[in-house]
Protein backbone atom coordinates (compact mmCIF):
# COMPACT_ATOMS: atom_id res chain seq x y z
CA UNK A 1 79.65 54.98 -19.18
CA UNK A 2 80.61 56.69 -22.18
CA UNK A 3 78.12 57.39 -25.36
CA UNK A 4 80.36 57.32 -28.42
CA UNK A 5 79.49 58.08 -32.10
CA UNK A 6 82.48 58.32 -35.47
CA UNK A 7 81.56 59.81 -38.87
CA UNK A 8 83.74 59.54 -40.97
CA UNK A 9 83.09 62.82 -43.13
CA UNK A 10 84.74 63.51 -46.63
CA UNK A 11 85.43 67.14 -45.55
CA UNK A 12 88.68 69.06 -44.07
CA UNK A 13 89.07 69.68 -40.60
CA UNK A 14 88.79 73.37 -40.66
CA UNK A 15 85.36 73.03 -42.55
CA UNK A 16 84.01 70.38 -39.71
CA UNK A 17 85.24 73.18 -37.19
CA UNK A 18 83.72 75.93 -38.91
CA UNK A 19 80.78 74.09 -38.82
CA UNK A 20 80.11 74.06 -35.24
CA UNK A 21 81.81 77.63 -35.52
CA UNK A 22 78.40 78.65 -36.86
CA UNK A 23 76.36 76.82 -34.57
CA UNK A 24 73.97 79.37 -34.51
CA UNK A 25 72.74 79.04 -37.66
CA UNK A 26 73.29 75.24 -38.41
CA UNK A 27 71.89 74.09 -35.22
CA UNK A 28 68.48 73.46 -36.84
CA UNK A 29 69.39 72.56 -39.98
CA UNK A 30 71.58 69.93 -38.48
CA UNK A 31 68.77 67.90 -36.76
CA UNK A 32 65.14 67.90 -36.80
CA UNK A 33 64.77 67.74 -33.04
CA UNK A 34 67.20 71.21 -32.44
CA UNK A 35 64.88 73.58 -31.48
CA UNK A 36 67.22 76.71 -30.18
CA UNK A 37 70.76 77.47 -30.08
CA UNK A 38 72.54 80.04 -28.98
CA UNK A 39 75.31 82.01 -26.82
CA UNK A 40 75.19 83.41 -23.87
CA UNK A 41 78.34 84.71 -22.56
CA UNK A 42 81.94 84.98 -24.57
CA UNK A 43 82.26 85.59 -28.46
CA UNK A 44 81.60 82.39 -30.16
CA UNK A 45 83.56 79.08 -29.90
CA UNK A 46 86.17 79.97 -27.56
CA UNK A 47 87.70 78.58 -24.23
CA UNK A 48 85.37 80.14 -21.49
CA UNK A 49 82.17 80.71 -23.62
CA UNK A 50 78.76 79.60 -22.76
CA UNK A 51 75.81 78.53 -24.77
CA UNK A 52 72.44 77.84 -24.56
CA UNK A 53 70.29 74.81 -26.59
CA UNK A 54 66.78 73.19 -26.43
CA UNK A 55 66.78 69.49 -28.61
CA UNK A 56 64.56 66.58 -27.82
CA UNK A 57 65.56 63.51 -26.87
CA UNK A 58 62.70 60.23 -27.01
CA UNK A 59 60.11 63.27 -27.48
CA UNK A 60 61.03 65.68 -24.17
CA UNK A 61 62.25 68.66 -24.46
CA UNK A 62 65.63 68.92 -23.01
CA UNK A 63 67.62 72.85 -22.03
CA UNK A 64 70.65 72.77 -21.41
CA UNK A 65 73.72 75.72 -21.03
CA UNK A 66 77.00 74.94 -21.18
CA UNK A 67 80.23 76.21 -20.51
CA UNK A 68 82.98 75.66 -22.96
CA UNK A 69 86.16 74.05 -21.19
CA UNK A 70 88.69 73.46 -24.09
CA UNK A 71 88.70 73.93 -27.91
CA UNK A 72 91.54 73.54 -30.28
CA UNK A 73 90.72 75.00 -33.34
CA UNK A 74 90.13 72.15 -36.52
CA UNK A 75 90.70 69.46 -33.21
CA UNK A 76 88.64 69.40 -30.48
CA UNK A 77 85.87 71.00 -28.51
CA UNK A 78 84.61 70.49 -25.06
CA UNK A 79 81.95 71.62 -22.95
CA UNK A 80 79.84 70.80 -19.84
CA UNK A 81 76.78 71.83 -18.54
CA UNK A 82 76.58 74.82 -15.94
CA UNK A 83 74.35 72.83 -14.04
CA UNK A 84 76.05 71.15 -10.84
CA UNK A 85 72.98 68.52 -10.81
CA UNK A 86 73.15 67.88 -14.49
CA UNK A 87 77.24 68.12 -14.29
CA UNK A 88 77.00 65.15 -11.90
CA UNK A 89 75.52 63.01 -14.02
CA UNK A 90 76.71 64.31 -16.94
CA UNK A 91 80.14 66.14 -16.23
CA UNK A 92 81.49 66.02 -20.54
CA UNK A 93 80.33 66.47 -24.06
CA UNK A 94 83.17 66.59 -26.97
CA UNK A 95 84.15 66.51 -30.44
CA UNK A 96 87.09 65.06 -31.77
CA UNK A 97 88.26 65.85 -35.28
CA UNK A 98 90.96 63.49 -36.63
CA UNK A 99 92.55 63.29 -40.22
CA UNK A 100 91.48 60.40 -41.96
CA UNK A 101 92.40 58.98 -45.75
CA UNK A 102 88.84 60.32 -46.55
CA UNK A 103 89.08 63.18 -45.12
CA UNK A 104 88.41 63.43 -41.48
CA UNK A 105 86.51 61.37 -38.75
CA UNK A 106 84.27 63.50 -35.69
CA UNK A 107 83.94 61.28 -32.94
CA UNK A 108 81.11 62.67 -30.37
CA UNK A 109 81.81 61.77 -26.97
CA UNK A 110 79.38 62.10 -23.88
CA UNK A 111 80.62 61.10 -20.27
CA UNK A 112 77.58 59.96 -18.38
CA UNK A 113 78.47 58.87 -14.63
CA UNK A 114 75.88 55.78 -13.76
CA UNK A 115 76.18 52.53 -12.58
CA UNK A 116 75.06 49.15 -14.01
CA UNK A 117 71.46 49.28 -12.25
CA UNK A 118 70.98 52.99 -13.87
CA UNK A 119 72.16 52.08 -17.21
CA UNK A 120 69.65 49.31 -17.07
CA UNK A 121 66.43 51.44 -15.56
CA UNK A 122 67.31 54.37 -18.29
CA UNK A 123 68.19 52.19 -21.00
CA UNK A 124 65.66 54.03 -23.27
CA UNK A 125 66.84 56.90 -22.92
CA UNK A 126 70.32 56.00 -23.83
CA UNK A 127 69.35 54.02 -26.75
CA UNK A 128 67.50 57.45 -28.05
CA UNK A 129 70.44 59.88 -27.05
CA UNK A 130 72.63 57.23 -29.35
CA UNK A 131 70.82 57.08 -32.31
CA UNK A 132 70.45 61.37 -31.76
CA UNK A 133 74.09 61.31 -31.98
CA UNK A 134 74.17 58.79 -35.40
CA UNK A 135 71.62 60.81 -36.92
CA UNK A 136 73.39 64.07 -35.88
CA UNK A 137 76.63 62.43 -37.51
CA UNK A 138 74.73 61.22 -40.72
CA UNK A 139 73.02 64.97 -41.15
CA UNK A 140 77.29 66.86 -40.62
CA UNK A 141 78.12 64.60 -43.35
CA UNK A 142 75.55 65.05 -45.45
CA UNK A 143 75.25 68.57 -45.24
CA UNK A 144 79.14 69.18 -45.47
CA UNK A 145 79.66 66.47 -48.27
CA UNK A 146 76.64 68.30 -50.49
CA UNK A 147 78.35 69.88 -52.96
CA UNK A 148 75.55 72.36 -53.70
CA UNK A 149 76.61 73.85 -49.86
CA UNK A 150 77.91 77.43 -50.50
CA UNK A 151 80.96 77.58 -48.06
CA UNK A 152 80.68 80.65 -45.35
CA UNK A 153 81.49 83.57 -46.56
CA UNK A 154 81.18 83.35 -50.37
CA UNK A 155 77.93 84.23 -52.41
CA UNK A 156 76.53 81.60 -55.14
């Protein structure tokens, strides 16, 4: 099964990238139920980093690290979790960032590995990790399309 979200976001690529560049300090900003992010082995968004997050999901606390597998700067970023139990059942996370006539479009994409009977017994909890993802996508757009945003690097 895969858990897909697209927001269409009336930014460039680069600034959508940079975005998740600087994880560490828009990771609570960008959703009320981030608690913690942060890295744990590398030097930022890079092929080969790891990170390190705590978010809930239908109210419990979930931790996760993850090891980052492939990123193309402005593109495309991909990680999975360190954990070989969670990795099972969840073996890939990404972000796409396409072009679009508005700007550009970041599709988040989660590979979860169940069968009919488990999508059915944790439909809850896929239903919550869903609308996560909308209101994640809904809170990048809003907070890149604000104009009153003061792009990294430059002083008001």
């Amino acid at each position: 099964m895969i858990l897909k979200e697209t927001t269409t976001v009336e930014a460039l690529q680069k600034d959508v990238y940079r975005f998740f560049e600087e994880m560490e300090e828009n990771y609570e900003p960008w959703h009320p139920d981030h608690i913690t992010f942060r890295w744990t082995e590398g030097d930022g968004l890079e092929q080969g980093a790891e990170a390190y997050f705590e978010e809930r999901i239908a109210g419990k606390l979930q931790k996760k690290t993850v090891k980052f597998v492939k990123v193309t700067p402005d593109r495309y970023i991909e990680f999975k979790p360190t954990s070989l139990l969670v990795g099972l059942l969840m073996p890939q996370i990404s972000f796409a960032i396409d072009t679009h006539s508005d700007g550009c479009e970041l599709t988040q994409q989660i590979k979860v590995r169940t069968g009919p009977i488990g999508a059915w017994l944790n439909k809850r909890e896929f239903d919550a990790v869903r609308t996560h993802m909308r209101e994640e996508g809904e809170n990048l757009k809003r907070i890149l399309e604000n104009e009153d945003r003061v792009p990294s690097g430059k002083k008001a």
